[in-house]
PDB file of N, CA and C in Angstrom:
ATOM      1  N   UNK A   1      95.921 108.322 109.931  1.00  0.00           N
ATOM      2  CA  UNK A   1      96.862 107.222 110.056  1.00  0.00           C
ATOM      3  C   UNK A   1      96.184 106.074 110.788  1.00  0.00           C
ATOM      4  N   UNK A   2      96.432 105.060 110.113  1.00  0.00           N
ATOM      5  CA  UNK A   2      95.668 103.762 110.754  1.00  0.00           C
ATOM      6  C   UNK A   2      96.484 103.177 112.477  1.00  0.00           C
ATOM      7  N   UNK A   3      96.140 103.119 113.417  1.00  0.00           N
ATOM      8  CA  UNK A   3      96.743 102.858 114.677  1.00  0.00           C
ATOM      9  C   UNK A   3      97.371 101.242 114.617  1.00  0.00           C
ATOM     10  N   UNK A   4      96.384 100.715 113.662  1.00  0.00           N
ATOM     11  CA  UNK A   4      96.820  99.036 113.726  1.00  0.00           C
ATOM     12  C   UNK A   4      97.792  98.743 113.129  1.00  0.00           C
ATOM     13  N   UNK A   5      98.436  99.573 112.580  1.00  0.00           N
ATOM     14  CA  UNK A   5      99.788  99.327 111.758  1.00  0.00           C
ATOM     15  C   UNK A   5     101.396  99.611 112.306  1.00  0.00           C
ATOM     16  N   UNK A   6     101.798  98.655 113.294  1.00  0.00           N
ATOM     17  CA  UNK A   6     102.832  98.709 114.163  1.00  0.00           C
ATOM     18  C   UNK A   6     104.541  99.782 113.280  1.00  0.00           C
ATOM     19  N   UNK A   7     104.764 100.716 114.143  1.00  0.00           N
ATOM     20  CA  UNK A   7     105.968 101.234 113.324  1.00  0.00           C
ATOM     21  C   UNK A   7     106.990 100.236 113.539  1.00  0.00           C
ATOM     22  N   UNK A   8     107.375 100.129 112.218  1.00  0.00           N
ATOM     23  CA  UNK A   8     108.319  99.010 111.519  1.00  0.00           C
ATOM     24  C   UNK A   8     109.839  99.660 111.838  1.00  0.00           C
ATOM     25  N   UNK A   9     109.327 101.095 112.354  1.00  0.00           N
ATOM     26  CA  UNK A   9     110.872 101.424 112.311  1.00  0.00           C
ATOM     27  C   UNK A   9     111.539 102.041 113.669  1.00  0.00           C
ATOM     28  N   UNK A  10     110.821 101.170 114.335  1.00  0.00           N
ATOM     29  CA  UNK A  10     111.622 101.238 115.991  1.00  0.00           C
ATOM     30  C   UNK A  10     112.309 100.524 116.068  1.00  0.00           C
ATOM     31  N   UNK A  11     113.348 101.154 116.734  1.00  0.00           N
ATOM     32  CA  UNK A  11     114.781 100.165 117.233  1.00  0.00           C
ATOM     33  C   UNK A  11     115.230 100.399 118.328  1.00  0.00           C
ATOM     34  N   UNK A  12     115.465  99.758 119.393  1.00  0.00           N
ATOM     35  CA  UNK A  12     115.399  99.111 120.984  1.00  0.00           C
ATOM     36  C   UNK A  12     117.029  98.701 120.927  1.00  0.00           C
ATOM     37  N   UNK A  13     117.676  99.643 121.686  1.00  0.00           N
ATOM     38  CA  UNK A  13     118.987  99.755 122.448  1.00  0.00           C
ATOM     39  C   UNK A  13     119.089  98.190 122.811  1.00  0.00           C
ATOM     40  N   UNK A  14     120.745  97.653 123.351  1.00  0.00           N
ATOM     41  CA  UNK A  14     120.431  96.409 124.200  1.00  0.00           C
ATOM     42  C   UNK A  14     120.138  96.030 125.292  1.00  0.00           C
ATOM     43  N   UNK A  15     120.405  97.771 126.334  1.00  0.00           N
ATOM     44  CA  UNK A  15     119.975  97.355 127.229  1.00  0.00           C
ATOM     45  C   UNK A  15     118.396  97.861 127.393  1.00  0.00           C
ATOM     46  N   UNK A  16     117.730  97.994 126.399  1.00  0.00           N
ATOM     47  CA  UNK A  16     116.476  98.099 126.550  1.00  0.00           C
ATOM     48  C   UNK A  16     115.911  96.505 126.319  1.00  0.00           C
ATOM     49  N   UNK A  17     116.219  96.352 125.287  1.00  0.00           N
ATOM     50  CA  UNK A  17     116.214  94.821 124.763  1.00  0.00           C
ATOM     51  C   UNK A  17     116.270  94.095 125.759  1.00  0.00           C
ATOM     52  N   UNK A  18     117.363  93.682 126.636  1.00  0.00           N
ATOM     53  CA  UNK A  18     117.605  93.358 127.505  1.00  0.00           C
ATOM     54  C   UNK A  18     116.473  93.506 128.952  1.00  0.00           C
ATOM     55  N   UNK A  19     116.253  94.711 129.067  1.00  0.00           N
ATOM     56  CA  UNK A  19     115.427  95.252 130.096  1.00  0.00           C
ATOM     57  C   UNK A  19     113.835  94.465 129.725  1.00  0.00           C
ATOM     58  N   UNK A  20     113.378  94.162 128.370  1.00  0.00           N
ATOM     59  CA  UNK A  20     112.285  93.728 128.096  1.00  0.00           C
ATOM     60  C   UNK A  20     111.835  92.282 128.015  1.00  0.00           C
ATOM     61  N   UNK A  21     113.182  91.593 127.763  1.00  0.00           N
ATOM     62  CA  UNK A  21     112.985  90.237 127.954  1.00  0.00           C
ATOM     63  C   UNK A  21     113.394  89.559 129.070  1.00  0.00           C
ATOM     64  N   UNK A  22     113.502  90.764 129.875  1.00  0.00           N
ATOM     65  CA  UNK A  22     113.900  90.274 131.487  1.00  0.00           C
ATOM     66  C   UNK A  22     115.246  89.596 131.512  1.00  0.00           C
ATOM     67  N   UNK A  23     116.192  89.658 130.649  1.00  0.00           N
ATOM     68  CA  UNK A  23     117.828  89.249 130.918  1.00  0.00           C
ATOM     69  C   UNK A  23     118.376  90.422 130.906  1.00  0.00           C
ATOM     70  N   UNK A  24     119.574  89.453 131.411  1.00  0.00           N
ATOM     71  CA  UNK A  24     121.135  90.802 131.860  1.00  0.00           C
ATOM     72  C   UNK A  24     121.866  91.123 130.224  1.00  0.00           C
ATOM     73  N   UNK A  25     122.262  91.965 130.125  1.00  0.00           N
ATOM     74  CA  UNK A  25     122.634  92.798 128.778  1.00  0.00           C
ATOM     75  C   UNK A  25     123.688  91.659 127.998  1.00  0.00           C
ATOM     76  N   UNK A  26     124.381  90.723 128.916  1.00  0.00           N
ATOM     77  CA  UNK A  26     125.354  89.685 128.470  1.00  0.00           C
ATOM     78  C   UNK A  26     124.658  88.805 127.589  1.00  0.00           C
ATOM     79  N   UNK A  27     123.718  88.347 128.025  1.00  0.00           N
ATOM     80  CA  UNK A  27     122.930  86.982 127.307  1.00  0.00           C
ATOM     81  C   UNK A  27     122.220  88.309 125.949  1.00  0.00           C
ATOM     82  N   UNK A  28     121.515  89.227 126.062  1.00  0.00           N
ATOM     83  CA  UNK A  28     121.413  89.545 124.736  1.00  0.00           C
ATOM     84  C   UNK A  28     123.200  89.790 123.727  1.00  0.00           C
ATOM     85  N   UNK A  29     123.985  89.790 124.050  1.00  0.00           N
ATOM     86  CA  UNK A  29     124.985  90.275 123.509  1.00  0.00           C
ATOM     87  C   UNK A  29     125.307  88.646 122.774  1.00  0.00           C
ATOM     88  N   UNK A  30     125.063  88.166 123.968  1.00  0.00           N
ATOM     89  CA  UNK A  30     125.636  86.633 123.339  1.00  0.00           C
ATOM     90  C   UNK A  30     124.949  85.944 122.317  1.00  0.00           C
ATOM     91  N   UNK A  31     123.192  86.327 122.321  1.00  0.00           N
ATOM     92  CA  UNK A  31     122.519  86.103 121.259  1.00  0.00           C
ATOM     93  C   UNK A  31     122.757  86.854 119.943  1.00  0.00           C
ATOM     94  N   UNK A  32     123.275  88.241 120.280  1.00  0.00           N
ATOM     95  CA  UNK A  32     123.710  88.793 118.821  1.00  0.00           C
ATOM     96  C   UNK A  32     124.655  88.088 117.990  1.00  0.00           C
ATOM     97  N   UNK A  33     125.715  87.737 119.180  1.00  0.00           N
ATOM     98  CA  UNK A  33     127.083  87.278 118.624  1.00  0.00           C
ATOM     99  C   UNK A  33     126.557  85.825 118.028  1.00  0.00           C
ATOM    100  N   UNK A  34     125.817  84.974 118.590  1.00  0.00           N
ATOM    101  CA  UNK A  34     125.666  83.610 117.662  1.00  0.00           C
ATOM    102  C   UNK A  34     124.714  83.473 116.668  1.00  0.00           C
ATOM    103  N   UNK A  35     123.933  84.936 116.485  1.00  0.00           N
ATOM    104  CA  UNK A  35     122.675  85.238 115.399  1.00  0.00           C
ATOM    105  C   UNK A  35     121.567  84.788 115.504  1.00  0.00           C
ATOM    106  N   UNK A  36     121.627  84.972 116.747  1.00  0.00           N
ATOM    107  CA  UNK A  36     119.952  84.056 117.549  1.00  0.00           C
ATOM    108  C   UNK A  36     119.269  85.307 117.502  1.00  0.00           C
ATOM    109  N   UNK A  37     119.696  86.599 117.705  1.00  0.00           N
ATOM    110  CA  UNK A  37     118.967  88.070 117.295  1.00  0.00           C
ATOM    111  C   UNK A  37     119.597  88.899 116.522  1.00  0.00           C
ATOM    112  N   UNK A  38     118.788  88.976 115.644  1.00  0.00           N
ATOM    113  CA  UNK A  38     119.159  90.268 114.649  1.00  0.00           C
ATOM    114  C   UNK A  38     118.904  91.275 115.223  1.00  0.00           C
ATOM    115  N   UNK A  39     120.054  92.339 114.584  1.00  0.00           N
ATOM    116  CA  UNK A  39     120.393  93.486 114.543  1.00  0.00           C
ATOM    117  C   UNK A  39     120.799  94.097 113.671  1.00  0.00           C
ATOM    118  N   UNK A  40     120.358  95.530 113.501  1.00  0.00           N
ATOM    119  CA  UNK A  40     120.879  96.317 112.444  1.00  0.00           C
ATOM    120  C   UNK A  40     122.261  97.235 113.193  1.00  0.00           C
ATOM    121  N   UNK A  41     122.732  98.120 112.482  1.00  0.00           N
ATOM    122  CA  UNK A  41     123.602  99.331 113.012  1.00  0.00           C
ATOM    123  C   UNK A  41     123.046 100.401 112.561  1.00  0.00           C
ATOM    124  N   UNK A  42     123.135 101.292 113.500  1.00  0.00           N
ATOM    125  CA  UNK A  42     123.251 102.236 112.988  1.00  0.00           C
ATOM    126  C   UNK A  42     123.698 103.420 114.266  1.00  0.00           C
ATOM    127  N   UNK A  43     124.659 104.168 113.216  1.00  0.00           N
ATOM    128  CA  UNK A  43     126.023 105.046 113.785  1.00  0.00           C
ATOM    129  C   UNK A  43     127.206 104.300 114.695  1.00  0.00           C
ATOM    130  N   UNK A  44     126.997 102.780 114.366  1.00  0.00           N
ATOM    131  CA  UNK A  44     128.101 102.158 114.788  1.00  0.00           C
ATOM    132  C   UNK A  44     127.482 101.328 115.895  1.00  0.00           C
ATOM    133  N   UNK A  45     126.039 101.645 116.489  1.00  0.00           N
ATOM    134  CA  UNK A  45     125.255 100.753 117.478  1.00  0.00           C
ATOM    135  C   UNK A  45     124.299  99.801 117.144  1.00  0.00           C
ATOM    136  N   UNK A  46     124.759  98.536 118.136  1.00  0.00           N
ATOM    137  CA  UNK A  46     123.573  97.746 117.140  1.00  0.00           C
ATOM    138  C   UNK A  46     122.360  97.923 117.751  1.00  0.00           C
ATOM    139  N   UNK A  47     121.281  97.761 117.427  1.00  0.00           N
ATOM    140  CA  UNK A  47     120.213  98.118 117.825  1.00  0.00           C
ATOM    141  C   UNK A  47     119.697  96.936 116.968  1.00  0.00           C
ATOM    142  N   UNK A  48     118.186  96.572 117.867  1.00  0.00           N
ATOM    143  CA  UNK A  48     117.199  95.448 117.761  1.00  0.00           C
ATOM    144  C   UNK A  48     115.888  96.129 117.259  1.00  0.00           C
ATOM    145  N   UNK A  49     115.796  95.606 115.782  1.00  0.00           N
ATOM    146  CA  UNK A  49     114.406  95.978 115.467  1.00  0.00           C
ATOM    147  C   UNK A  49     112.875  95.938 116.224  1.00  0.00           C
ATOM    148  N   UNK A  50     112.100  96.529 116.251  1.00  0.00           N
ATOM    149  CA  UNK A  50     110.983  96.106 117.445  1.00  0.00           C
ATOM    150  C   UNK A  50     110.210  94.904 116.524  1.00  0.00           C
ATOM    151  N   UNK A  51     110.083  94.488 115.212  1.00  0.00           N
ATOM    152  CA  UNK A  51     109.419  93.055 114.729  1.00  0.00           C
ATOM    153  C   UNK A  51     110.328  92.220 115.260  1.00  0.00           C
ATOM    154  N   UNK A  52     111.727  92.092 115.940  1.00  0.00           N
ATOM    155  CA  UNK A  52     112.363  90.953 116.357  1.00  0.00           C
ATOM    156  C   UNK A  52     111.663  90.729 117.483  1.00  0.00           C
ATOM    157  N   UNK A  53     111.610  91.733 118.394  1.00  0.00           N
ATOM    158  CA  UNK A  53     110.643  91.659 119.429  1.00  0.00           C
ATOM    159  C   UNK A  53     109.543  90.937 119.753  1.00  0.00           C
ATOM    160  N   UNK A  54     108.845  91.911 118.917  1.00  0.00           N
ATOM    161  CA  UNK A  54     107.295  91.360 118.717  1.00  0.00           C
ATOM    162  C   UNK A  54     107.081  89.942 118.103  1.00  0.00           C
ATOM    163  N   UNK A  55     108.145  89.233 117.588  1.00  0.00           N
ATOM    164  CA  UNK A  55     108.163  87.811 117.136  1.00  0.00           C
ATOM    165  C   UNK A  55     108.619  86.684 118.507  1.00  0.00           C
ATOM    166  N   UNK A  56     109.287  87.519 118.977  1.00  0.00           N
ATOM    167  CA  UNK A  56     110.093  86.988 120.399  1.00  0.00           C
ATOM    168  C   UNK A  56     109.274  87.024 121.507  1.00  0.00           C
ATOM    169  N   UNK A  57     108.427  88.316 121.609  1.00  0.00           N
ATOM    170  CA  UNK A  57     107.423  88.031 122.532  1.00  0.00           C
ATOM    171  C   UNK A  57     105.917  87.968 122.552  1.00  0.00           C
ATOM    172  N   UNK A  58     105.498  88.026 121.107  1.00  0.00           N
ATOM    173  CA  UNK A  58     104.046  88.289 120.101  1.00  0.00           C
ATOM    174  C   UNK A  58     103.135  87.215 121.309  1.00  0.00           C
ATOM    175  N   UNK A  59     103.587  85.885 121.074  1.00  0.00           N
ATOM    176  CA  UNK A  59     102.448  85.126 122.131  1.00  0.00           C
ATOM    177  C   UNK A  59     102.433  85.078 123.231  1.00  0.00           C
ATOM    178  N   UNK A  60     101.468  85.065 123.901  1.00  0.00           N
ATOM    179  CA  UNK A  60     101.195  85.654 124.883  1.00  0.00           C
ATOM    180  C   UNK A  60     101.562  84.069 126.271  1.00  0.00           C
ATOM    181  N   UNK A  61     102.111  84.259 127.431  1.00  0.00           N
ATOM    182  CA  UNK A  61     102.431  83.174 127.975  1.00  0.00           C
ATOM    183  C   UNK A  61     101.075  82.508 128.520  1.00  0.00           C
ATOM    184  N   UNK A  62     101.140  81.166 128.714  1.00  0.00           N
ATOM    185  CA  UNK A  62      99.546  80.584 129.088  1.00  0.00           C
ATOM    186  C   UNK A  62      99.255  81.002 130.704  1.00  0.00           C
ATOM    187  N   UNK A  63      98.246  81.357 131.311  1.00  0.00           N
ATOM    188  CA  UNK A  63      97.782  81.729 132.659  1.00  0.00           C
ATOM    189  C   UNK A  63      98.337  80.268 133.399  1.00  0.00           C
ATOM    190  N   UNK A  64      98.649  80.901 134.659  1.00  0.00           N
ATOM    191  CA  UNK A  64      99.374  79.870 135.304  1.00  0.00           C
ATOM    192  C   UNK A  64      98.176  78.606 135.760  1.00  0.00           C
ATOM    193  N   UNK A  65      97.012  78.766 135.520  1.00  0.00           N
ATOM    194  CA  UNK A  65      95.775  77.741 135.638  1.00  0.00           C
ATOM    195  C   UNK A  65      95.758  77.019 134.204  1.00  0.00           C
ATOM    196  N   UNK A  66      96.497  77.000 133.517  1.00  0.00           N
ATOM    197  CA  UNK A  66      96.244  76.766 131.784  1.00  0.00           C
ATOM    198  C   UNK A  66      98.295  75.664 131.704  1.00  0.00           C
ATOM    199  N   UNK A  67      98.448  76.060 132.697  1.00  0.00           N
ATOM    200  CA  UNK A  67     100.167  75.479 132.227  1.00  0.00           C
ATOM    201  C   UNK A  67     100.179  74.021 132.075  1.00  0.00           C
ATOM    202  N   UNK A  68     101.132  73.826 131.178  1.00  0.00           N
ATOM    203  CA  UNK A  68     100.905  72.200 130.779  1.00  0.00           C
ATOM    204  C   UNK A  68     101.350  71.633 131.890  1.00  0.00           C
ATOM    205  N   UNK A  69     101.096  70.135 132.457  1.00  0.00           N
ATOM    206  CA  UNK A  69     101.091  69.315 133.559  1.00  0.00           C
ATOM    207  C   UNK A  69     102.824  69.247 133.570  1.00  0.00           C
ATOM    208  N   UNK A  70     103.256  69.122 134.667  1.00  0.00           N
ATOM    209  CA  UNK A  70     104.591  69.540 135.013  1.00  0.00           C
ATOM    210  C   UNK A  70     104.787  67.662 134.731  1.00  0.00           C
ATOM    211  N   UNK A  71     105.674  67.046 133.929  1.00  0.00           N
ATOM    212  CA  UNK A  71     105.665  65.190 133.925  1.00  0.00           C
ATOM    213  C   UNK A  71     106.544  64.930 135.141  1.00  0.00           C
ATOM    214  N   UNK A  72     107.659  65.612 136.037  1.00  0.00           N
ATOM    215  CA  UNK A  72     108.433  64.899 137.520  1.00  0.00           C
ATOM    216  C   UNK A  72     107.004  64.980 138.233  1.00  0.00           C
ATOM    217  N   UNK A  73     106.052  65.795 138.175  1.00  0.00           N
ATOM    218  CA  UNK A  73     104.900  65.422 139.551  1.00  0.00           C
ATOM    219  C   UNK A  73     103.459  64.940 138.546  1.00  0.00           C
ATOM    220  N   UNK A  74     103.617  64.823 137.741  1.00  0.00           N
ATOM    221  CA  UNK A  74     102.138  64.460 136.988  1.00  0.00           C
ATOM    222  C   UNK A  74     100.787  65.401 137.493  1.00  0.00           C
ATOM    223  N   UNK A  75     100.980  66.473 137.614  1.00  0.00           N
ATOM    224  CA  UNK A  75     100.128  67.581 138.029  1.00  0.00           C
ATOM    225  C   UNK A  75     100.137  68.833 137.372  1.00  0.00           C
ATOM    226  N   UNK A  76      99.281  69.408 137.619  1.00  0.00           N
ATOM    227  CA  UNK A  76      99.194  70.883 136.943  1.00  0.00           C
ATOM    228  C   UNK A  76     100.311  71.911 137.506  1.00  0.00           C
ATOM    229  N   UNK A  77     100.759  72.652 136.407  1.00  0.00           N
ATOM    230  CA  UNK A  77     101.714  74.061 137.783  1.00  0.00           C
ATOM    231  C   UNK A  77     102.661  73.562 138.320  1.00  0.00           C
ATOM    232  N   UNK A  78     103.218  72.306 138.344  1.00  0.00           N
ATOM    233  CA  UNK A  78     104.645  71.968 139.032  1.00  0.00           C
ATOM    234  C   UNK A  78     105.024  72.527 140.632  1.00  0.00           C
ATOM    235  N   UNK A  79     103.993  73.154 141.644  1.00  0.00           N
ATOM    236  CA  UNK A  79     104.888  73.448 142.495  1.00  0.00           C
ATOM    237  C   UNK A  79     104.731  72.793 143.772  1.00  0.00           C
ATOM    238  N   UNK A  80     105.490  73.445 144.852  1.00  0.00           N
ATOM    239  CA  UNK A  80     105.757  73.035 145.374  1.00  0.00           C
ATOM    240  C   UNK A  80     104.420  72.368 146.759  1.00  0.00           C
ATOM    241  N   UNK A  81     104.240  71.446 147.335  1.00  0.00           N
ATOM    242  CA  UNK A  81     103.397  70.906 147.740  1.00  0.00           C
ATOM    243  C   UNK A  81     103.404  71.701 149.394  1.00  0.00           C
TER     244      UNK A  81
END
C-alpha cells in the first residue's frame, strides 16, 4: 500500500473538528448550519470529512519572522513595543 495516498475515508466528530481548528464546538456547528463546512451523516451524526480538513488546514501558517507587515504600525509582526 502506497503511504502517500491520504485515507479519503476518515471522518472527524465535531468536537474533534472543533478540537483541531482550535474553536469551541458552537462556531463549528454554526459553520455547518450556514454550509461553510461540509458534512456527511452517518447513523444520524454529522461528521466532517478529513479532505475538508486538509483543505482548511493543508497550508501551512507563515513563521512569525515571515508575517506580512502589520499596516496600523508599518512593521513586521504587529506587536507590542
Amino acid at each position: 500500500m502506497n503511504s502517500s495516498v491520504p485515507n479519503t475515508h476518515v471522518l472527524y466528530s465535531v468536537e474533534a473538528t472543533a478540537w483541531l481548528l482550535g474553536m469551541p464546538k458552537s462556531e463549528v456547528h454554526r459553520a455547518i448550519r450556514i454550509g461553510a463546512l461540509h458534512t456527511v451523516r452517518r447513523g444520524g451524526v454529522r461528521l466532517v470529512p478529513a479532505y475538508v480538513l486538509v483543505r482548511l488546514l493543508g497550508e501551512p501558517l507563515p513563521e512569525p519572522s515571515s508575517a506580512p507587515p502589520d499596516p496600523r504600525h508599518g512593521r513586521q509582526g504587529g506587536g507590542a513595543r
